[in-house]
Each structure stands twice: as C-alpha cells, then as structure tokens.
N, C-alpha and C. Protein backbone atom coordinates (compact mmCIF):
# COMPACT_ATOMS: atom_id res chain seq x y z
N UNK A 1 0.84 -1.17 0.00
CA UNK A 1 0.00 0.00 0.00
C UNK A 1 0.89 1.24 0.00
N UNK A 2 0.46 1.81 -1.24
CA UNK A 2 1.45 3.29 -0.82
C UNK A 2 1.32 4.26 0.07
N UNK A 3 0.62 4.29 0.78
CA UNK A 3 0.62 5.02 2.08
C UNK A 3 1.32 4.63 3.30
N UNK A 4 1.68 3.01 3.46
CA UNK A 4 2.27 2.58 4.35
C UNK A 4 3.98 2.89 3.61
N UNK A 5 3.87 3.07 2.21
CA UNK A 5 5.63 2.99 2.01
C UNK A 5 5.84 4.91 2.20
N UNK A 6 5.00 5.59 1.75
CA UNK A 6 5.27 6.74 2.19
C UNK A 6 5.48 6.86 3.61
N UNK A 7 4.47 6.69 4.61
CA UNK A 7 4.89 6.80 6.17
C UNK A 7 6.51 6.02 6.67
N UNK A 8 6.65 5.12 5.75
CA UNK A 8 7.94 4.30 7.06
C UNK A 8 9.27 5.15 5.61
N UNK A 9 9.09 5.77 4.66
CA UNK A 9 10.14 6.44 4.21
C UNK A 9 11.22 7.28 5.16
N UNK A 10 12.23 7.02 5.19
CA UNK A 10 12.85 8.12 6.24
C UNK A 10 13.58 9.24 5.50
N UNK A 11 12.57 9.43 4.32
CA UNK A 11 13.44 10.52 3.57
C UNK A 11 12.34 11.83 3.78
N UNK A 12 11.20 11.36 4.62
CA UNK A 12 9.94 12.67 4.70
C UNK A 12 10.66 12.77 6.42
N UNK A 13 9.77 14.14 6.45
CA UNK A 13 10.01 14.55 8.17
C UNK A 13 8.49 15.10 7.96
N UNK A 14 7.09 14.63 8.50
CA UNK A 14 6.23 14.88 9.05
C UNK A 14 5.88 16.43 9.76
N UNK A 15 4.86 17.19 9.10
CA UNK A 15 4.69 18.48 9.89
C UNK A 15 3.67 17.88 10.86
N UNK A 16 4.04 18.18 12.19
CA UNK A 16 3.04 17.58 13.21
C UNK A 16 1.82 18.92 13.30
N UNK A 17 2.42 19.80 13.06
CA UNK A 17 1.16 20.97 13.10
C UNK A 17 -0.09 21.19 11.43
N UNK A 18 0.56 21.03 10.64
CA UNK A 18 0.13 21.08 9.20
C UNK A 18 -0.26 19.85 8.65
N UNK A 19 -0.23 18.55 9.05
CA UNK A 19 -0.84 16.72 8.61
C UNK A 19 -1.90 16.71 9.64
N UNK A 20 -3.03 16.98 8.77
CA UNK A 20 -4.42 16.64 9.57
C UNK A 20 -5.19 15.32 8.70
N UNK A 21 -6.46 14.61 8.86
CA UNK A 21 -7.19 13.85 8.92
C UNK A 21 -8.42 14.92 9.11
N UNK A 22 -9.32 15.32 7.30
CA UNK A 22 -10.20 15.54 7.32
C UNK A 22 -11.64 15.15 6.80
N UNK A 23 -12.51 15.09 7.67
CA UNK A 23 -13.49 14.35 7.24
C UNK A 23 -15.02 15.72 7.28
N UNK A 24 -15.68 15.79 6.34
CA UNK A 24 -16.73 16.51 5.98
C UNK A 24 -17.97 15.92 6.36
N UNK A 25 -18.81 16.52 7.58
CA UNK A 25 -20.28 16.13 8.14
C UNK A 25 -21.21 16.50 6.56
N UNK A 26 -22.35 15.08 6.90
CA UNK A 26 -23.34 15.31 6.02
C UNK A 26 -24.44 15.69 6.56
N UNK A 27 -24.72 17.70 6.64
CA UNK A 27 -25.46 18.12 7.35
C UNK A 27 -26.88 17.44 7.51
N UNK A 28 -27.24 16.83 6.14
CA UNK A 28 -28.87 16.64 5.90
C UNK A 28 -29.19 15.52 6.52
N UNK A 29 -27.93 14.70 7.10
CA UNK A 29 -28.32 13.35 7.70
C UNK A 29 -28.52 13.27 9.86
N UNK A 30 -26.92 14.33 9.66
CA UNK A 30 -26.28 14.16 11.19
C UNK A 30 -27.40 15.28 11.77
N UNK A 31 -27.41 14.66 13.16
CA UNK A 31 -27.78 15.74 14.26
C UNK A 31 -27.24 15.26 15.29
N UNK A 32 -26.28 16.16 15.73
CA UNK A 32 -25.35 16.56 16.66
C UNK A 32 -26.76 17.08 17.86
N UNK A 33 -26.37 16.51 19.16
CA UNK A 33 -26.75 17.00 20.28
C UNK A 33 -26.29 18.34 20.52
N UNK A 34 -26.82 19.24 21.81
CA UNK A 34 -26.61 20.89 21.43
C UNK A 34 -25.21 20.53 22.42
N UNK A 35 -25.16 19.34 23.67
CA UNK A 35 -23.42 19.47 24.03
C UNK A 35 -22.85 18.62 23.05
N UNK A 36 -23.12 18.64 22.13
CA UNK A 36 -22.05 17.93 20.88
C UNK A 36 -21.79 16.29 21.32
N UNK A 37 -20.61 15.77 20.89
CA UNK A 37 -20.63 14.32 20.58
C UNK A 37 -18.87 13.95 20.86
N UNK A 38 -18.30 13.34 21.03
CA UNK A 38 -17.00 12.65 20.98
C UNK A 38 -16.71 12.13 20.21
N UNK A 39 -15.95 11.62 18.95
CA UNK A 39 -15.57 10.65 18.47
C UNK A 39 -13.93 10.62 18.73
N UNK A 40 -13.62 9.50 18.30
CA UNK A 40 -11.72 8.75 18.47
C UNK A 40 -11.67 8.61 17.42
N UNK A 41 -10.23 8.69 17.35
CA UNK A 41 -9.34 8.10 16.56
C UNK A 41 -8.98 7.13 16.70
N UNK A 42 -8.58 5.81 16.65
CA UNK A 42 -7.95 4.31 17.03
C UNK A 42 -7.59 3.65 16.15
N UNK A 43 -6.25 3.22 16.32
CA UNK A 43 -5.30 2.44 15.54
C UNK A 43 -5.82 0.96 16.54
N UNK A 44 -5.70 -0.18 15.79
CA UNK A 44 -5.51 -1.24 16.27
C UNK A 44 -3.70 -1.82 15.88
N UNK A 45 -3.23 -2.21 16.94
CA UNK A 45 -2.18 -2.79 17.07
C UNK A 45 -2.05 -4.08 16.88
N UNK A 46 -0.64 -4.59 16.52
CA UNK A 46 -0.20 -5.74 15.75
C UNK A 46 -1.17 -7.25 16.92
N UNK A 47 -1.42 -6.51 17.83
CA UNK A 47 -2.18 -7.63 19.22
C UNK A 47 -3.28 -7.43 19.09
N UNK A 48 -3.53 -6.94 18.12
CA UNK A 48 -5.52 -6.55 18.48
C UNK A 48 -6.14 -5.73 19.34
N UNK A 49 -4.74 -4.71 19.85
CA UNK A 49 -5.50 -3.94 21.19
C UNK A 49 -5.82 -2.72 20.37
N UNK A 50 -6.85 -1.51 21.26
CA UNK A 50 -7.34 -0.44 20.20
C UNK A 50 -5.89 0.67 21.35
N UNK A 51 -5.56 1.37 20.71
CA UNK A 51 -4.65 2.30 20.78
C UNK A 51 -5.39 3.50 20.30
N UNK A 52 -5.80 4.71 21.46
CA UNK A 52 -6.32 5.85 21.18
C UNK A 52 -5.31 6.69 20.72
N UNK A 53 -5.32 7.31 19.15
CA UNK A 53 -4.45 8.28 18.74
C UNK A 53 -5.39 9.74 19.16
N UNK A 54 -6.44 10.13 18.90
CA UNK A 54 -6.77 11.48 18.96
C UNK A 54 -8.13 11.66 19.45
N UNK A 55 -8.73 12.72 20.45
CA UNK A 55 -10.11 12.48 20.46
C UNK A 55 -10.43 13.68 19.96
N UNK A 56 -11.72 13.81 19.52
CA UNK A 56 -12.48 15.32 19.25
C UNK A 56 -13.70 15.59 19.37
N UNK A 57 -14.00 16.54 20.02
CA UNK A 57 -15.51 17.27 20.15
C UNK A 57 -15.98 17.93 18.63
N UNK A 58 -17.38 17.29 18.99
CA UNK A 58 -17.81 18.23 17.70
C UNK A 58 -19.18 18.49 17.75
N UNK A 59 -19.46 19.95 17.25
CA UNK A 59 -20.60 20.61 17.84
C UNK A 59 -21.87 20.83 16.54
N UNK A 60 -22.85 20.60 16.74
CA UNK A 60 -24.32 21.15 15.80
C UNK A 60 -23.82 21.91 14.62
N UNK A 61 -22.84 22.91 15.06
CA UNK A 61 -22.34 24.01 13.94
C UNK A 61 -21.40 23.51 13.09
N UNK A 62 -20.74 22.47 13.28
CA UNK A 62 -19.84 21.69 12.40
C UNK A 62 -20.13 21.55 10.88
N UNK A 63 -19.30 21.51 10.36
CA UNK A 63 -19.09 20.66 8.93
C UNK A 63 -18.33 20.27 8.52
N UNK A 64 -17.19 20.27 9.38
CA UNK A 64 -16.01 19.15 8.92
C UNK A 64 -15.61 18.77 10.50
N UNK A 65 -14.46 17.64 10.25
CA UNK A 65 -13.95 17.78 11.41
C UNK A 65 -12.47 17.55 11.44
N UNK A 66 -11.06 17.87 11.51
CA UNK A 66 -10.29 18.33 11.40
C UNK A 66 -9.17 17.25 12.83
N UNK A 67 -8.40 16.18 12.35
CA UNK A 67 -7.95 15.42 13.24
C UNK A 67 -6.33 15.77 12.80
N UNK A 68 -5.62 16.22 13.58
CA UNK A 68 -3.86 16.35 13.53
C UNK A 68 -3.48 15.12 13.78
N UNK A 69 -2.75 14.28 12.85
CA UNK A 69 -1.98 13.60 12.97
C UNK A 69 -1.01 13.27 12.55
N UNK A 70 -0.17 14.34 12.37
CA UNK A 70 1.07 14.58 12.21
C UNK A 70 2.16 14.18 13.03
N UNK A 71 2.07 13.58 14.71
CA UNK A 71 2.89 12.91 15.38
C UNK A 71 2.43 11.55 15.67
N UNK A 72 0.84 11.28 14.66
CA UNK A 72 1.09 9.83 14.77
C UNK A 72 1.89 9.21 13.81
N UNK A 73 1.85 10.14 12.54
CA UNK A 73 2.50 9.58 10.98
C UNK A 73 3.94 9.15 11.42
N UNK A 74 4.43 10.38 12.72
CA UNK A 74 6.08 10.54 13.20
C UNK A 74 6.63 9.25 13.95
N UNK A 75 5.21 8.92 14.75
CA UNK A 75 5.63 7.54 15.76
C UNK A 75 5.58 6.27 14.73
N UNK A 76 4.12 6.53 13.80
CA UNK A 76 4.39 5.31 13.04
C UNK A 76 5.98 4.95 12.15
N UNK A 77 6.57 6.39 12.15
CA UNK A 77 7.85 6.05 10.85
C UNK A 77 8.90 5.97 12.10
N UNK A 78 8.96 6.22 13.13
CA UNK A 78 9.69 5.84 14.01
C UNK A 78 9.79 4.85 14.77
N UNK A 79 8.90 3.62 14.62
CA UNK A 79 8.56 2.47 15.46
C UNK A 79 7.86 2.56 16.81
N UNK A 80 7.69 3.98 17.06
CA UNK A 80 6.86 3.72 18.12
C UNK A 80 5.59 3.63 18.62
N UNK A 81 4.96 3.23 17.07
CA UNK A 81 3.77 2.77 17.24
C UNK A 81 3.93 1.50 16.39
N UNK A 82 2.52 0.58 16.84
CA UNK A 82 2.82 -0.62 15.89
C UNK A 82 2.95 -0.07 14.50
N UNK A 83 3.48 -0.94 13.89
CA UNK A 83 3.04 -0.66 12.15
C UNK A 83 1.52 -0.13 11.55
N UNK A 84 1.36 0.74 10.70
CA UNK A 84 0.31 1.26 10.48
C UNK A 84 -0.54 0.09 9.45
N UNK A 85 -1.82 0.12 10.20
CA UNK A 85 -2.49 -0.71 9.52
C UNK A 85 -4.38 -0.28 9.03
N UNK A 86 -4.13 0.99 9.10
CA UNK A 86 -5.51 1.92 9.05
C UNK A 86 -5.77 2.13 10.29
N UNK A 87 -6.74 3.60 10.41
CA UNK A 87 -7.68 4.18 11.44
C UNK A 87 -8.74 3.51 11.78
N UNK A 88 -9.05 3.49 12.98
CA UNK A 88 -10.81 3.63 13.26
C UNK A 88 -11.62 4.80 13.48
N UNK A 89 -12.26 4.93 13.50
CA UNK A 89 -13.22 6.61 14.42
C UNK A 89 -14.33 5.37 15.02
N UNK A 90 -14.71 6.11 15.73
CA UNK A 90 -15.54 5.48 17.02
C UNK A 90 -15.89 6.53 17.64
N UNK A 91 -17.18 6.63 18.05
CA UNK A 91 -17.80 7.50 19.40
C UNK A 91 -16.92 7.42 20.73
N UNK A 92 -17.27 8.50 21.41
CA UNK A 92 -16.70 8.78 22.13
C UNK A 92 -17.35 7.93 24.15
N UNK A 93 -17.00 8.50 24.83
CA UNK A 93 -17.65 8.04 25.72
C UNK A 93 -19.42 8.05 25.87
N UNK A 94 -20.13 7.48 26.08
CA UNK A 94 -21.19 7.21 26.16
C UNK A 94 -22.43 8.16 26.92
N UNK A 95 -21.55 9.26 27.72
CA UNK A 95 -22.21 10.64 28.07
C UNK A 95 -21.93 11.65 27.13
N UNK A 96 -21.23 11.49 26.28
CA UNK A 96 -20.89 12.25 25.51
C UNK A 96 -21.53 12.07 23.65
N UNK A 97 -22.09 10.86 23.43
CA UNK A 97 -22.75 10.43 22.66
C UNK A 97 -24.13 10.69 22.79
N UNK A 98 -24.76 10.78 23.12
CA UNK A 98 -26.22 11.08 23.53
C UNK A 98 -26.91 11.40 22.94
N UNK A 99 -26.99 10.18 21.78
CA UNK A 99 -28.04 10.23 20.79
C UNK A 99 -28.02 10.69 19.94
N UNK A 100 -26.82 11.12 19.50
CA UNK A 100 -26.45 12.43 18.31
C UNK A 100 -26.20 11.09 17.30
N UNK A 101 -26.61 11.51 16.06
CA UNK A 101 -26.05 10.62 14.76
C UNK A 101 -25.10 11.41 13.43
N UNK A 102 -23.81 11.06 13.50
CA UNK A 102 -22.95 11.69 12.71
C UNK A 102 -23.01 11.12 11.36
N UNK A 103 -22.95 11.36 10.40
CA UNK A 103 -23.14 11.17 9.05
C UNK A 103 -21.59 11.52 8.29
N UNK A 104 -20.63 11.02 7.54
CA UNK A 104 -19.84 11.49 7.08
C UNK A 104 -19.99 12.00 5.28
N UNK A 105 -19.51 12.58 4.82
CA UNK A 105 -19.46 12.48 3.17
C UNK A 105 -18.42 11.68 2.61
N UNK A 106 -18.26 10.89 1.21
CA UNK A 106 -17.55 10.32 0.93
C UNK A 106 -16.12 11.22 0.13
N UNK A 107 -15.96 12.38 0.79
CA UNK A 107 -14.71 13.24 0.37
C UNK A 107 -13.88 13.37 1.58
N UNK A 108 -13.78 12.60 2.18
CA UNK A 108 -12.70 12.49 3.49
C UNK A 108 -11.05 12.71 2.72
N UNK A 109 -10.19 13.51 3.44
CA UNK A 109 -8.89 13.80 2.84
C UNK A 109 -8.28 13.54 3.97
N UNK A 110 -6.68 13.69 3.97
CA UNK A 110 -5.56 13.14 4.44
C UNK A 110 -4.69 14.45 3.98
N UNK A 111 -4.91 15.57 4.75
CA UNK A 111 -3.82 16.38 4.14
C UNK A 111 -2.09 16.03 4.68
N UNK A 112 -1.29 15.97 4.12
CA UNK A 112 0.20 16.18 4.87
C UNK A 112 1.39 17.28 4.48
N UNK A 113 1.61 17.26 5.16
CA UNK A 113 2.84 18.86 5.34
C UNK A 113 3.91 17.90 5.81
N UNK A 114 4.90 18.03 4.71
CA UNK A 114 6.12 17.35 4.63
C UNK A 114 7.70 17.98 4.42
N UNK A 115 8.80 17.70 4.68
CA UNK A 115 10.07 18.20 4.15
C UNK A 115 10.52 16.94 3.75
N UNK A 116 11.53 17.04 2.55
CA UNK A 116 13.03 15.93 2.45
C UNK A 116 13.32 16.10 2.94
C-alpha cells in the first residue's frame, strides 16, 4: 500500500502541526446533540489492542472535522507505534454520545505537510 511505504520512508520529516485527517459532516443526515458528541481516533495494534491516537468534540455548527496527525505519521515512521495498519473513528464516551447521529461524506482527505 502506498501510504504505508510513504509513512515508514525516512526521507519525509512529518509536519506535526500542518498533517491533519479531514473528514466533511453530512449536514442533511447528522444531528449533533446541542453538548455535541466525541468521536476517536484508534489504531488497532499488531495484538488486536485499540490504541487511542486522537479524540475530538464536535458541535451542531460543524461541517467538517479536522484530526492532527502529524505525530502519529512521526511515531508510526519511528517504530513507536505498531506498524500502520488503518484508522478507526468510534464514538466517544457514552455521556458524551447522547443520541447524536454523525453522518460522514464520501470526500474524506488526508492532508500532509512534509520536508526531504
């Protein structure tokens, strides 16, 4: 997969502030509760365990949602995460879910900010 040979390249250096994970709400579907919703980020590891990379709030007024992971791309090319084997998103804690239904669009991007 070329995304896994780009990440373990050691000829990129990862912008941890500028490599986000963006995904676009589908207003006509989702309704967000008025205290908003949680979702994760989660890598599963080479053991099957879930490994939380990022969490985020997201509110009624949303339309995208905007995940930095620019020091996970860094740990994955550094070994200190298992080997990358795709994301999950998942809700968040269960007071924090409350009935809200998130809808995504199928234009989800992967921006990255890179040097040689």
């Amino acid at each position: 997969d070329s995304l896994n040979e780009f990440i373990y390249s050691e000829n990129f250096i990862f912008s941890h502030e500028y490599s986000n994970l963006v995904f676009f709400i589908d207003k006509t579907k989702s309704h967000i509760d008025d205290n908003g919703m949680q979702i994760l980020i989660i890598h599963t590891s080479e053991n099957n365990s879930d490994q939380l990379l990022a969490s985020k709030m997201i509110f009624g007024e949303s339309d995208s949602v905007q995940i930095n992971i620019g020091q996970h791309l860094r740990a994955f090319q550094a070994d200190t995460l298992d080997t990358y084997n795709g994301f999950k998103i998942m809700y968040g804690s269960s007071n924090l879910y409350n009935y809200s239904k998130l809808y995504f669009l199928d234009n989800a991007r992967l921006d990255i900010m890179y040097t040689k």
